[in-house]
C-alpha atoms as a PDB file:
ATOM      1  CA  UNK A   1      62.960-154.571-123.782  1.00  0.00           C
ATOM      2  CA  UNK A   2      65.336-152.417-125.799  1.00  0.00           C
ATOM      3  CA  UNK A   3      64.798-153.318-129.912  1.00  0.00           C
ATOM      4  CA  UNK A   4      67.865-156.081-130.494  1.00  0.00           C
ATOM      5  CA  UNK A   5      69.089-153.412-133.323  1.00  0.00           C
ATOM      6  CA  UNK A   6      70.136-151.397-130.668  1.00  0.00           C
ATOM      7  CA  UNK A   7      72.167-154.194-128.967  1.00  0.00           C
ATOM      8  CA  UNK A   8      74.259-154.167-132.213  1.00  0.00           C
ATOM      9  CA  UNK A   9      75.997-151.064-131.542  1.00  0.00           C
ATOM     10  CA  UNK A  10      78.003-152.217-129.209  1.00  0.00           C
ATOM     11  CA  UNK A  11      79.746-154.207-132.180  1.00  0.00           C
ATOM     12  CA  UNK A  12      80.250-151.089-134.464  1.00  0.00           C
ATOM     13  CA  UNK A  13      84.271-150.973-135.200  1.00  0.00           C
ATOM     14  CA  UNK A  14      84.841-153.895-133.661  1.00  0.00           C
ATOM     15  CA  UNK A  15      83.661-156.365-136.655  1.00  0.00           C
ATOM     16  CA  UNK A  16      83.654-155.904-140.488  1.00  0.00           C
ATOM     17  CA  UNK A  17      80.414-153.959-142.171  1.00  0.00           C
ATOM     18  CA  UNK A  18      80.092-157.702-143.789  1.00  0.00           C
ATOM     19  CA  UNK A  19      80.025-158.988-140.591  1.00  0.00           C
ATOM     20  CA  UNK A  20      77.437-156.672-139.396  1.00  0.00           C
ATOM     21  CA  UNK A  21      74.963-157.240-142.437  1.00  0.00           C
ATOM     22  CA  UNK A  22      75.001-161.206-141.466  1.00  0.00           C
ATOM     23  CA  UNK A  23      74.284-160.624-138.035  1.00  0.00           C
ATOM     24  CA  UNK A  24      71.118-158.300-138.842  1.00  0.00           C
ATOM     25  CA  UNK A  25      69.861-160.694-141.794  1.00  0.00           C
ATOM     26  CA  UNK A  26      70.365-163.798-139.645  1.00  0.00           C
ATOM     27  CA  UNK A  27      68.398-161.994-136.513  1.00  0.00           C
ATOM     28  CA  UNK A  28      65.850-160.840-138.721  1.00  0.00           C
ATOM     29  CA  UNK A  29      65.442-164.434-140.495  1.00  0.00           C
ATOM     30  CA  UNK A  30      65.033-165.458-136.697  1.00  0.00           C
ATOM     31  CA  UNK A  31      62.403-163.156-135.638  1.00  0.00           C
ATOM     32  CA  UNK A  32      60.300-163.498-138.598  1.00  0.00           C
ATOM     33  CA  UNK A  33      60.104-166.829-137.773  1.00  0.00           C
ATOM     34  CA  UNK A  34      59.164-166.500-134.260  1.00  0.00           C
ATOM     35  CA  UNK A  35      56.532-163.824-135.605  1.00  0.00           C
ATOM     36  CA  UNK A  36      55.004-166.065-137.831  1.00  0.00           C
ATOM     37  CA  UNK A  37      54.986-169.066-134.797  1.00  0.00           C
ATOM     38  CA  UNK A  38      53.332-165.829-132.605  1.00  0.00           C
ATOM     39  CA  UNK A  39      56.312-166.814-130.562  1.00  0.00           C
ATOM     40  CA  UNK A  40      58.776-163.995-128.244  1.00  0.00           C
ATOM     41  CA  UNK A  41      61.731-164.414-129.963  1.00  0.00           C
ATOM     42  CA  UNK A  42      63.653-162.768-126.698  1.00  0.00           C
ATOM     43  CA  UNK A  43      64.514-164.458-124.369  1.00  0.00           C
ATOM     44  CA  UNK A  44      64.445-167.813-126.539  1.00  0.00           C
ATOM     45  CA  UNK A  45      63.517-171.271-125.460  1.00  0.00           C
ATOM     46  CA  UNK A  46      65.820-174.057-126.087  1.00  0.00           C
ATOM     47  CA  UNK A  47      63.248-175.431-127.858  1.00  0.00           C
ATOM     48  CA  UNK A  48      62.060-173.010-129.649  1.00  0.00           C
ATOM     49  CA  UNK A  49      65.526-172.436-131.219  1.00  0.00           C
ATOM     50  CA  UNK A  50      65.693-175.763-131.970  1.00  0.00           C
ATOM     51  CA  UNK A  51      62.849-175.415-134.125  1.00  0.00           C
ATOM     52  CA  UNK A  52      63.682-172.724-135.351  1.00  0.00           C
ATOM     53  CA  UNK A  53      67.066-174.409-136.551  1.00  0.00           C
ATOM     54  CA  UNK A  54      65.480-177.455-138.218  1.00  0.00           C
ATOM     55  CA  UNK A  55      62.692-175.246-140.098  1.00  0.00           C
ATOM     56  CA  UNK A  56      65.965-173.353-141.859  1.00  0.00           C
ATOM     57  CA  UNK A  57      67.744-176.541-142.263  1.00  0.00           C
ATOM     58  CA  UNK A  58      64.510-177.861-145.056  1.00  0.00           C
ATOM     59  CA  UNK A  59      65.163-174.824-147.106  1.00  0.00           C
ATOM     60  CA  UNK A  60      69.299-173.381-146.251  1.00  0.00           C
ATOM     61  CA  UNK A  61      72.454-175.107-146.074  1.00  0.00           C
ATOM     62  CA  UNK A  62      73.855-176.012-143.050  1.00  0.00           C
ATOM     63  CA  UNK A  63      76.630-173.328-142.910  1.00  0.00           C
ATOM     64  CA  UNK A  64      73.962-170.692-143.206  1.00  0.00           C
ATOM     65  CA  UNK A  65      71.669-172.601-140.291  1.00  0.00           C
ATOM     66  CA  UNK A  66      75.250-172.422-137.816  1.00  0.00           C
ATOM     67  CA  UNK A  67      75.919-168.858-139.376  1.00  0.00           C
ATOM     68  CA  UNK A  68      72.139-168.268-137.662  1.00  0.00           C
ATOM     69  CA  UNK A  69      72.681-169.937-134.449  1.00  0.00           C
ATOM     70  CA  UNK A  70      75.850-167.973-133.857  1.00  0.00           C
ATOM     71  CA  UNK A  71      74.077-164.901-134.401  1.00  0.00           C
ATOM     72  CA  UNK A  72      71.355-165.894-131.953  1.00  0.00           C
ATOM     73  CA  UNK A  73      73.836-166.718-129.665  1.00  0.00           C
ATOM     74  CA  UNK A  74      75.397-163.157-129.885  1.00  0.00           C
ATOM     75  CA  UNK A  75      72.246-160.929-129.672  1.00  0.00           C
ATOM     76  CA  UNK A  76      71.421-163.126-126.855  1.00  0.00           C
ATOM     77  CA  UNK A  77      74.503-162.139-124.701  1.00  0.00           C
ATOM     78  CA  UNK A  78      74.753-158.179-126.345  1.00  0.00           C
ATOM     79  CA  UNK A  79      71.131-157.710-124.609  1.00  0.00           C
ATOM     80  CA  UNK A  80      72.687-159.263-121.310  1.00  0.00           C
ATOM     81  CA  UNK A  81      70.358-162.478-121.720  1.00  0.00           C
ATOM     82  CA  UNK A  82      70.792-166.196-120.799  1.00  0.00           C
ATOM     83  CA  UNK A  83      72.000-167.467-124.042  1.00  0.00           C
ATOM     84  CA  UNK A  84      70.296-170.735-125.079  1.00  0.00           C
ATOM     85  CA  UNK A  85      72.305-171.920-127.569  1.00  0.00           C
ATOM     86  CA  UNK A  86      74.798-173.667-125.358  1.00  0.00           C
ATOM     87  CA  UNK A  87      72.594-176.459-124.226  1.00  0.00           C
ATOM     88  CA  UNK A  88      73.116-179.779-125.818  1.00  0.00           C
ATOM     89  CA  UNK A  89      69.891-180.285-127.192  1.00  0.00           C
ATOM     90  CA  UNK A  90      70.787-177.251-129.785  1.00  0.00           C
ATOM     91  CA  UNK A  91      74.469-179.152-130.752  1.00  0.00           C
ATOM     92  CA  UNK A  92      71.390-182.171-131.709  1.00  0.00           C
ATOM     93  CA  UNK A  93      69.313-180.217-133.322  1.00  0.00           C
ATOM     94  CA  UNK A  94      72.327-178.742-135.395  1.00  0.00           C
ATOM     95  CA  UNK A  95      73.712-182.330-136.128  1.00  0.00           C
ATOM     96  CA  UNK A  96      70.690-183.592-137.292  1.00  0.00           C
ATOM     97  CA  UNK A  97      70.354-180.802-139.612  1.00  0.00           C
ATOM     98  CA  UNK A  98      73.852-181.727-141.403  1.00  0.00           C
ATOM     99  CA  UNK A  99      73.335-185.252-141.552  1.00  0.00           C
ATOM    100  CA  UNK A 100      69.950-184.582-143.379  1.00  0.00           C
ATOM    101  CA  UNK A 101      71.672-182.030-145.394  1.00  0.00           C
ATOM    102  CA  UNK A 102      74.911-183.187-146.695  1.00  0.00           C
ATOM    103  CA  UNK A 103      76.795-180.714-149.105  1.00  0.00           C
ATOM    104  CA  UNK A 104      79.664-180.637-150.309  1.00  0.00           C
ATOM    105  CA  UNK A 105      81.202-177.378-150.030  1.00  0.00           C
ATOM    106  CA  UNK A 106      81.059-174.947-152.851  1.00  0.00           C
ATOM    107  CA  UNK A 107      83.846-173.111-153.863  1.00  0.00           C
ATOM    108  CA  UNK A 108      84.382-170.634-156.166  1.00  0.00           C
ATOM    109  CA  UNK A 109      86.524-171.994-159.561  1.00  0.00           C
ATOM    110  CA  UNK A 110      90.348-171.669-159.323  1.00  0.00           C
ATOM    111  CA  UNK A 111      92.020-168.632-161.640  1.00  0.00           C
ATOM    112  CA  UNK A 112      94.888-170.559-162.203  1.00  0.00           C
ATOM    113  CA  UNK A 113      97.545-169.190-164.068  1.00  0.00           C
ATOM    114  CA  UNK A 114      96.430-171.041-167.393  1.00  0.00           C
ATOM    115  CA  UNK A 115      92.958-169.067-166.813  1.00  0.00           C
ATOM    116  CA  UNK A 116      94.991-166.148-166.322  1.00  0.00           C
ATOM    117  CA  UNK A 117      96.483-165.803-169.529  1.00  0.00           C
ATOM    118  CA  UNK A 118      93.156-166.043-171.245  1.00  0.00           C
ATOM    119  CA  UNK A 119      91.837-163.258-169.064  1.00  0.00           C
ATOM    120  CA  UNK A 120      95.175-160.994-169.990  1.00  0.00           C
ATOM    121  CA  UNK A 121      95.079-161.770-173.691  1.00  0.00           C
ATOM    122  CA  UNK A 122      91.111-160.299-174.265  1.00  0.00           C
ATOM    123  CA  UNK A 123      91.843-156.954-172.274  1.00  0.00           C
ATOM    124  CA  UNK A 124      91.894-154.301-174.850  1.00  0.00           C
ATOM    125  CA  UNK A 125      94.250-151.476-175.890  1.00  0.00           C
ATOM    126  CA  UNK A 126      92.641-149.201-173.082  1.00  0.00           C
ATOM    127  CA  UNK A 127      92.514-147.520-170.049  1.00  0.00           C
ATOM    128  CA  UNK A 128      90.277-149.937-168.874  1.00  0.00           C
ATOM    129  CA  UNK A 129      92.497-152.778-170.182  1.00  0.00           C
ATOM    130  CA  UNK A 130      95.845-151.162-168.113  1.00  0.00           C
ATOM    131  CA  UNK A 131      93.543-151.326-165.155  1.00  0.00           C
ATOM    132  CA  UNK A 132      92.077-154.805-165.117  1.00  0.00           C
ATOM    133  CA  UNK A 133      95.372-156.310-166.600  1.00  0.00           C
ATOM    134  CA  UNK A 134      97.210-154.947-163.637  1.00  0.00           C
ATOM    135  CA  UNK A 135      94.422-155.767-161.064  1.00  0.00           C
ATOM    136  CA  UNK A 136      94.293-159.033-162.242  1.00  0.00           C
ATOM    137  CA  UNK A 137      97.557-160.244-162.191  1.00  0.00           C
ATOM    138  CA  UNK A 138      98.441-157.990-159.199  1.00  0.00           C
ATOM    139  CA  UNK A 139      95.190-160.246-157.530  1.00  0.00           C
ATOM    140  CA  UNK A 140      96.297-163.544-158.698  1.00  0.00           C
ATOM    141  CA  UNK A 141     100.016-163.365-157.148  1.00  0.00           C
ATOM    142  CA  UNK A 142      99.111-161.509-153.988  1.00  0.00           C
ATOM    143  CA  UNK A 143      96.803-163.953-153.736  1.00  0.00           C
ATOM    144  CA  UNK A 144      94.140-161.144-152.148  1.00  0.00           C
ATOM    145  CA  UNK A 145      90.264-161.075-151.377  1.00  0.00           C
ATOM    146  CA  UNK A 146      89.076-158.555-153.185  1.00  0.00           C
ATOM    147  CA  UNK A 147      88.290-156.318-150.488  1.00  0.00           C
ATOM    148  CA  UNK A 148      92.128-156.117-149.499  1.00  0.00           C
ATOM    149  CA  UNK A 149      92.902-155.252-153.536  1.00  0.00           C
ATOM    150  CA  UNK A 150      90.403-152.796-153.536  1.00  0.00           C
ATOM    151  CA  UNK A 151      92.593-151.345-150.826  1.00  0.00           C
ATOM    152  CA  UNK A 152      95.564-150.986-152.050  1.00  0.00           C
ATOM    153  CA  UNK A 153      97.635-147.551-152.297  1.00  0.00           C
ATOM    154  CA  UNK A 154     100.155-146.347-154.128  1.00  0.00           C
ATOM    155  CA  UNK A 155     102.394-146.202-150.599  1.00  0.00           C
ATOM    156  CA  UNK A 156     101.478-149.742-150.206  1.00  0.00           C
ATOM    157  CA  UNK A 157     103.734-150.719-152.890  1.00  0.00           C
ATOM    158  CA  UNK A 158     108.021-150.612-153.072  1.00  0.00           C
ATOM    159  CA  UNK A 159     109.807-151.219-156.248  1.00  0.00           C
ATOM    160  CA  UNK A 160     112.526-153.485-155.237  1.00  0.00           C
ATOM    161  CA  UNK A 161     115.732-153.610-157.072  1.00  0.00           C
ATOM    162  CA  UNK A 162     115.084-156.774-159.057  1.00  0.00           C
ATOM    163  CA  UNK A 163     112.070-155.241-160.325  1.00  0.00           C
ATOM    164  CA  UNK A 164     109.904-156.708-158.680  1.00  0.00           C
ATOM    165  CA  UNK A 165     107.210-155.656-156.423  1.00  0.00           C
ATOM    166  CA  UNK A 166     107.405-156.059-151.885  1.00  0.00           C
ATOM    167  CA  UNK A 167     103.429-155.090-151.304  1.00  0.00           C
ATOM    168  CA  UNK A 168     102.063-154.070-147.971  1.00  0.00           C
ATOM    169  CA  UNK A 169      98.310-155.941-147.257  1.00  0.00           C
ATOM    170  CA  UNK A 170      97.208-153.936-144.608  1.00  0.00           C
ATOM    171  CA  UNK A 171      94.214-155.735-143.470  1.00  0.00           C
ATOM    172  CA  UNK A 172      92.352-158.966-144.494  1.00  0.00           C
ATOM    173  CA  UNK A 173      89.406-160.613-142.874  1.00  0.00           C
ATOM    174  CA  UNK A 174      91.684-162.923-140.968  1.00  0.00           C
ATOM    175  CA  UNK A 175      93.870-160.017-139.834  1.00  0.00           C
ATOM    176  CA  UNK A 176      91.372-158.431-137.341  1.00  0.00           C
ATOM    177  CA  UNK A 177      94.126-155.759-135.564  1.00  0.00           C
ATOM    178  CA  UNK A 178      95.735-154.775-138.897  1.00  0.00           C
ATOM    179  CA  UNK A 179      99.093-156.028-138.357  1.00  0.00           C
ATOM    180  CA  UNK A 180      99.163-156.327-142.125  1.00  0.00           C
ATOM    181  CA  UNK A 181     101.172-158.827-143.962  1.00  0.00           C
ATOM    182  CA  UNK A 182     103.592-158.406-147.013  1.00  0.00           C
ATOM    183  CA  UNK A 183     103.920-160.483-150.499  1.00  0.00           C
ATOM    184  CA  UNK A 184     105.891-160.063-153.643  1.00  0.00           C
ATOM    185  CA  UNK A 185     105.374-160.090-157.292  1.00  0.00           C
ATOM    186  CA  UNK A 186     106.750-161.350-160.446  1.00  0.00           C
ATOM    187  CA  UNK A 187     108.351-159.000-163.063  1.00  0.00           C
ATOM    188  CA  UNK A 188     105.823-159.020-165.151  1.00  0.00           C
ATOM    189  CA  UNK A 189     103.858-158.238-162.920  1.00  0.00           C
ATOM    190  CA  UNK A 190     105.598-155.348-161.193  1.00  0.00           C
ATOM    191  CA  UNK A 191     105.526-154.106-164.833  1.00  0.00           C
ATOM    192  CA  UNK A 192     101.946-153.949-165.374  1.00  0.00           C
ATOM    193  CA  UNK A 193     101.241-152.398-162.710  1.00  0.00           C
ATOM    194  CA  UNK A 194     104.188-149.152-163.745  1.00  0.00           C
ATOM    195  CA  UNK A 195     102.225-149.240-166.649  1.00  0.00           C
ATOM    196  CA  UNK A 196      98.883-148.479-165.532  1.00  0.00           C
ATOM    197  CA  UNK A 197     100.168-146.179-162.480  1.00  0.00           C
ATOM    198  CA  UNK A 198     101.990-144.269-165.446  1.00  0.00           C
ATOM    199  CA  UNK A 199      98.531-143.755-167.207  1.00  0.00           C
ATOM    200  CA  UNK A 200      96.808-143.182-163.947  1.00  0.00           C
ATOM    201  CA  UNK A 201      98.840-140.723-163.173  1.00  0.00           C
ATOM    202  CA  UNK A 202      98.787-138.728-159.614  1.00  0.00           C
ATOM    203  CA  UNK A 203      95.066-137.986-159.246  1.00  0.00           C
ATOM    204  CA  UNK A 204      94.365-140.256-156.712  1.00  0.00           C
ATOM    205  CA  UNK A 205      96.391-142.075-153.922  1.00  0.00           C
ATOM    206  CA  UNK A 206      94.279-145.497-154.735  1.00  0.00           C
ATOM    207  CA  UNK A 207      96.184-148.047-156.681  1.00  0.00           C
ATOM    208  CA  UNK A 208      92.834-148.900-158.502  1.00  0.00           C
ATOM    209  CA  UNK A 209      90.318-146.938-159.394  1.00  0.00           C
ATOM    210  CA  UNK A 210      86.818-145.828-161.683  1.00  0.00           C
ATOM    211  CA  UNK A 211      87.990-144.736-165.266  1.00  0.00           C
ATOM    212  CA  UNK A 212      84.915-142.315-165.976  1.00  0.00           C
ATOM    213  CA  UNK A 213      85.225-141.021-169.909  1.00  0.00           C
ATOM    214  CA  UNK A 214      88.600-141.988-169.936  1.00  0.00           C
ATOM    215  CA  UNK A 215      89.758-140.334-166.941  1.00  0.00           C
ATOM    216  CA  UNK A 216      90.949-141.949-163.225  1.00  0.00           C
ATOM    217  CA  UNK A 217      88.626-140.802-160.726  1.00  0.00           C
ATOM    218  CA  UNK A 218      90.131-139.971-157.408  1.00  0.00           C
ATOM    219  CA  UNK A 219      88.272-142.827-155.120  1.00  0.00           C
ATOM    220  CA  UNK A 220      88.663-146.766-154.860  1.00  0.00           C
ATOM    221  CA  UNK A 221      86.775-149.120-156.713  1.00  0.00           C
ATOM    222  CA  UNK A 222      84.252-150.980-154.940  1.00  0.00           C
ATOM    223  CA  UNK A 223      84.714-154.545-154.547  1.00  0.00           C
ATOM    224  CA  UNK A 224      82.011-155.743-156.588  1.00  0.00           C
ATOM    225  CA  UNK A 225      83.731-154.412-159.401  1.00  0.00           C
ATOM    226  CA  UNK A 226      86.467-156.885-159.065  1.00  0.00           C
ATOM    227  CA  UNK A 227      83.665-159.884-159.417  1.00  0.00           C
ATOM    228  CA  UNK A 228      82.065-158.083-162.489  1.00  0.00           C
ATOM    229  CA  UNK A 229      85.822-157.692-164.057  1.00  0.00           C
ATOM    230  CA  UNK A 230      86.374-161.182-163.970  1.00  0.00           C
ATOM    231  CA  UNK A 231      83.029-162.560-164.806  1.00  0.00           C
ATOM    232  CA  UNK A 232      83.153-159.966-167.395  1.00  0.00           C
ATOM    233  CA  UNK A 233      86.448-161.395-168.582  1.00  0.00           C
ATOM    234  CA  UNK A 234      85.265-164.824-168.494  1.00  0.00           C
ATOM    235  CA  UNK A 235      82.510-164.148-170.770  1.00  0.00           C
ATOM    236  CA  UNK A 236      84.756-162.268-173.049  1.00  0.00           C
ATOM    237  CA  UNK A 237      87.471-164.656-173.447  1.00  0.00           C
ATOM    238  CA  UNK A 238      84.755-167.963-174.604  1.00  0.00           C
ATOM    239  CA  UNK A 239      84.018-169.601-171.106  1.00  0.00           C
ATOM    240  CA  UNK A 240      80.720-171.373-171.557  1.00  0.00           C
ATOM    241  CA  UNK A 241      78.102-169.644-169.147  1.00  0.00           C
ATOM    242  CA  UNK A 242      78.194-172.326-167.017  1.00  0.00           C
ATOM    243  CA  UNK A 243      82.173-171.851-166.075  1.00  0.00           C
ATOM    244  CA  UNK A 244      81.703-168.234-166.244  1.00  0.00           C
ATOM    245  CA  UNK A 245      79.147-168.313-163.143  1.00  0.00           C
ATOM    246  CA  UNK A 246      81.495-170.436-161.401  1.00  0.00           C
ATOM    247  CA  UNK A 247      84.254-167.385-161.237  1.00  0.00           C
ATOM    248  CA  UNK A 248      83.894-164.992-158.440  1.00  0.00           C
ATOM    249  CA  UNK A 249      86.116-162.103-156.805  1.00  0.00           C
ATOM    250  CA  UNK A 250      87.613-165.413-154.509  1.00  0.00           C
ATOM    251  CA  UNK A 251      88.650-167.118-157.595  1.00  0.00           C
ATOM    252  CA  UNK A 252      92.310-165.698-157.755  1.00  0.00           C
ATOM    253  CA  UNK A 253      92.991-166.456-154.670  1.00  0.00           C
ATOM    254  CA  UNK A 254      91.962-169.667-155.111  1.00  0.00           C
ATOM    255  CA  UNK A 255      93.634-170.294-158.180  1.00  0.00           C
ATOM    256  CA  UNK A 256      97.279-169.314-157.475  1.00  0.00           C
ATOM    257  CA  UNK A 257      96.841-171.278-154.352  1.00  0.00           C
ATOM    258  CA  UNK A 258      96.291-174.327-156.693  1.00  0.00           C
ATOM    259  CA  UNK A 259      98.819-173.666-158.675  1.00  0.00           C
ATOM    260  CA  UNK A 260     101.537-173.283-155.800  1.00  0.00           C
ATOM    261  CA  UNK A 261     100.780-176.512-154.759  1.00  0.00           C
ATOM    262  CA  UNK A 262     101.296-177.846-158.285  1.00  0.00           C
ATOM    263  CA  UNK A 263     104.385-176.635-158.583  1.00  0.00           C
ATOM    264  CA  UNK A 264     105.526-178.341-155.775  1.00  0.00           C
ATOM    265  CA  UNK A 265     105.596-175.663-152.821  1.00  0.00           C
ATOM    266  CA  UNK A 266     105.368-176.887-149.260  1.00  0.00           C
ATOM    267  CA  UNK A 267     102.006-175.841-146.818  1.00  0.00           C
ATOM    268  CA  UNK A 268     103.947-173.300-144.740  1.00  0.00           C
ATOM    269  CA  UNK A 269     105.079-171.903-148.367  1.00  0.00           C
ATOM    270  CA  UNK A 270     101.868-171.253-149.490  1.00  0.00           C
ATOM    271  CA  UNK A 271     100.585-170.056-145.871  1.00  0.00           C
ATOM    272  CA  UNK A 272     102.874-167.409-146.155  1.00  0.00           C
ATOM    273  CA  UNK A 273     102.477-166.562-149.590  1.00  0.00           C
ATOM    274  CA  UNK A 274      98.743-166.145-149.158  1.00  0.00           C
ATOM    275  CA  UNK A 275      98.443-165.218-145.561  1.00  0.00           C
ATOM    276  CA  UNK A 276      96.538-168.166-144.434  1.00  0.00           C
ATOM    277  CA  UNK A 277      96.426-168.329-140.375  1.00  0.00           C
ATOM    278  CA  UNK A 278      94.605-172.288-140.809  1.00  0.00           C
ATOM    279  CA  UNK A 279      95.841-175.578-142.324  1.00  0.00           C
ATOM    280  CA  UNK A 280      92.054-176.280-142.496  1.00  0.00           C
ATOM    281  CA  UNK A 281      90.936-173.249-144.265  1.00  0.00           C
ATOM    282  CA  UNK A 282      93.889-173.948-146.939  1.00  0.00           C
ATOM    283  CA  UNK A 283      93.352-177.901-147.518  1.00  0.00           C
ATOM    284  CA  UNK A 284      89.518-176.736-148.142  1.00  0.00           C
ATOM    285  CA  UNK A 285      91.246-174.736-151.242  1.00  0.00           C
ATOM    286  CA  UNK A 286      93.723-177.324-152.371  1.00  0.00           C
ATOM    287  CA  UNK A 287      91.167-179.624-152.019  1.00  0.00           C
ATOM    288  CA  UNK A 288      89.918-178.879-155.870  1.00  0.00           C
ATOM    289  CA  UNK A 289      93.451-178.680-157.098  1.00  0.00           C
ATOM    290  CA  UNK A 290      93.767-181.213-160.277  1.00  0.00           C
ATOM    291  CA  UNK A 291      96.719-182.590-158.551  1.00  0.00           C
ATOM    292  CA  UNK A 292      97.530-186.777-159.530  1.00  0.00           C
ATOM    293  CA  UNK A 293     100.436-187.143-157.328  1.00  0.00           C
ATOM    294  CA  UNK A 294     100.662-190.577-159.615  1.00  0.00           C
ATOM    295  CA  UNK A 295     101.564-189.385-162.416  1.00  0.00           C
ATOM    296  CA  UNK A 296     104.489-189.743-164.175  1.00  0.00           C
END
């Protein structure tokens, strides 16, 4: 039988690198577990994924335990096997494991506007401050993952007359065939971002990138970077440690989606605005908006 590593070429192009990494670390989680059972994890048992299933459900949350059984699932039909994840006893085993698990979601703290301007008023009189004040408020209105800012380049953006900003997304992780989508930007906005393109200068076709002894360097910045930036700029601007862990590289999308519901904008609004293909997947972020729609 051919190693299941090599059955996960066939899915090289076709998914994210992201994608990729969860496949192999939810396999792997799998077939440690059948090594340590002395059990073949190929082809599995209904049974034995079963077990499997409820042995990660004591220790993981239940998205990561149906994260695992979909990968199962795949490697089982990649290496042309029966795939035993469609009988009902593993839809049992899966419901018992969220009934004696329930979570509520996480979600990574809104950077609403209000958070914003406490991020923008610590960035200093830098390079480095041009940069992150332009990434961040650039973030926070196109209302990107940080992988798609990341992205960005220079041709991706079009002054418009009003001075204001039309920006081309080119891909997102719900945009698998790169149809791209387009947002806009305030003013202010639009502005910070002349302003650190006029610093930048033409070295590099990448909206954003590393500032290495106070010079642009001609490649992207990694996306990691984004979630340092703003943890970074948490810390710096007097959030309590406890608030600051609860930013990540999500949070301005999260935020301005908040804050567009605030101020009164309809679903399909802020579906556009953010590129949202699912109702659900939205409502899960509104769902933390501080939003008392009795107040007076």
């Amino acid at each position: 039988m051919a190693d299941w590593r090599d059955a996960f070429r066939a899915l090289e192009r076709a998914y994210s690198d992201s994608t990729m990494r969860a496949y192999h670390c939810d396999v792997q989680a799998y077939v440690d577990w059948c090594a340590a059972a002395q059990r073949n994890p190929f082809p599995a048992e209904v049974s034995q994924v079963c077990a499997f299933l409820e042995a990660q459900g004591e220790h993981m949350a239940p998205s990561t335990v149906r994260r695992r059984l979909y990968a199962i699932r795949k490697i089982h039909r990649l290496m042309g096997l029966a795939d035993p994840t469609q009988d009902e006893a593993i839809n049992l085993a899966f419901r018992r494991v969220r009934r004696a698990k329930p979570v509520r979601p996480r979600q990574a703290r809104g950077l609403t506007a209000a958070h914003l301007r406490r991020f923008l008023a610590v960035q200093p009189k830098s390079p480095w401050g041009l940069r992150n004040t332009a990434m961040l408020s650039l973030g926070y209105e196109l209302m990107t993952r940080r992988s798609e800012l990341v992205a960005l380049r220079d041709d991706d953006l079009v002054l418009r007359d009003d001075g204001t900003l039309r920006v081309l997304i080119r891909r997102s992780k719900a945009d698998r065939e790169g149809k791209g989508r387009v947002a806009f930007t305030s003013i202010d906005t639009a502005r910070r971002v002349l302003d650190w393109q006029a610093w930048r200068g033409a070295c590099t076709a990448w909206l954003f990138c590393p500032i290495y002894q106070a010079h642009p360097q001609d490649r992207s910045l990694s996306d990691t970077t984004v979630k340092t930036i703003i943890k970074t700029t948490a810390k710096q601007a007097g959030y309590p440690a406890e608030e600051v862990r609860s930013f990540s590289g999500h949070s301005m999308r999260v935020g301005a989606a908040q804050d567009l519901l605030r101020r009164g904008f309809d679903t399909a609004a802020i579906m556009r605005a953010g590129g949202w293909k699912s109702v659900n997947v939205l409502a899960r972020y509104l769902e933390y908006a501080e939003q008392n729609v009795w107040e007076t």
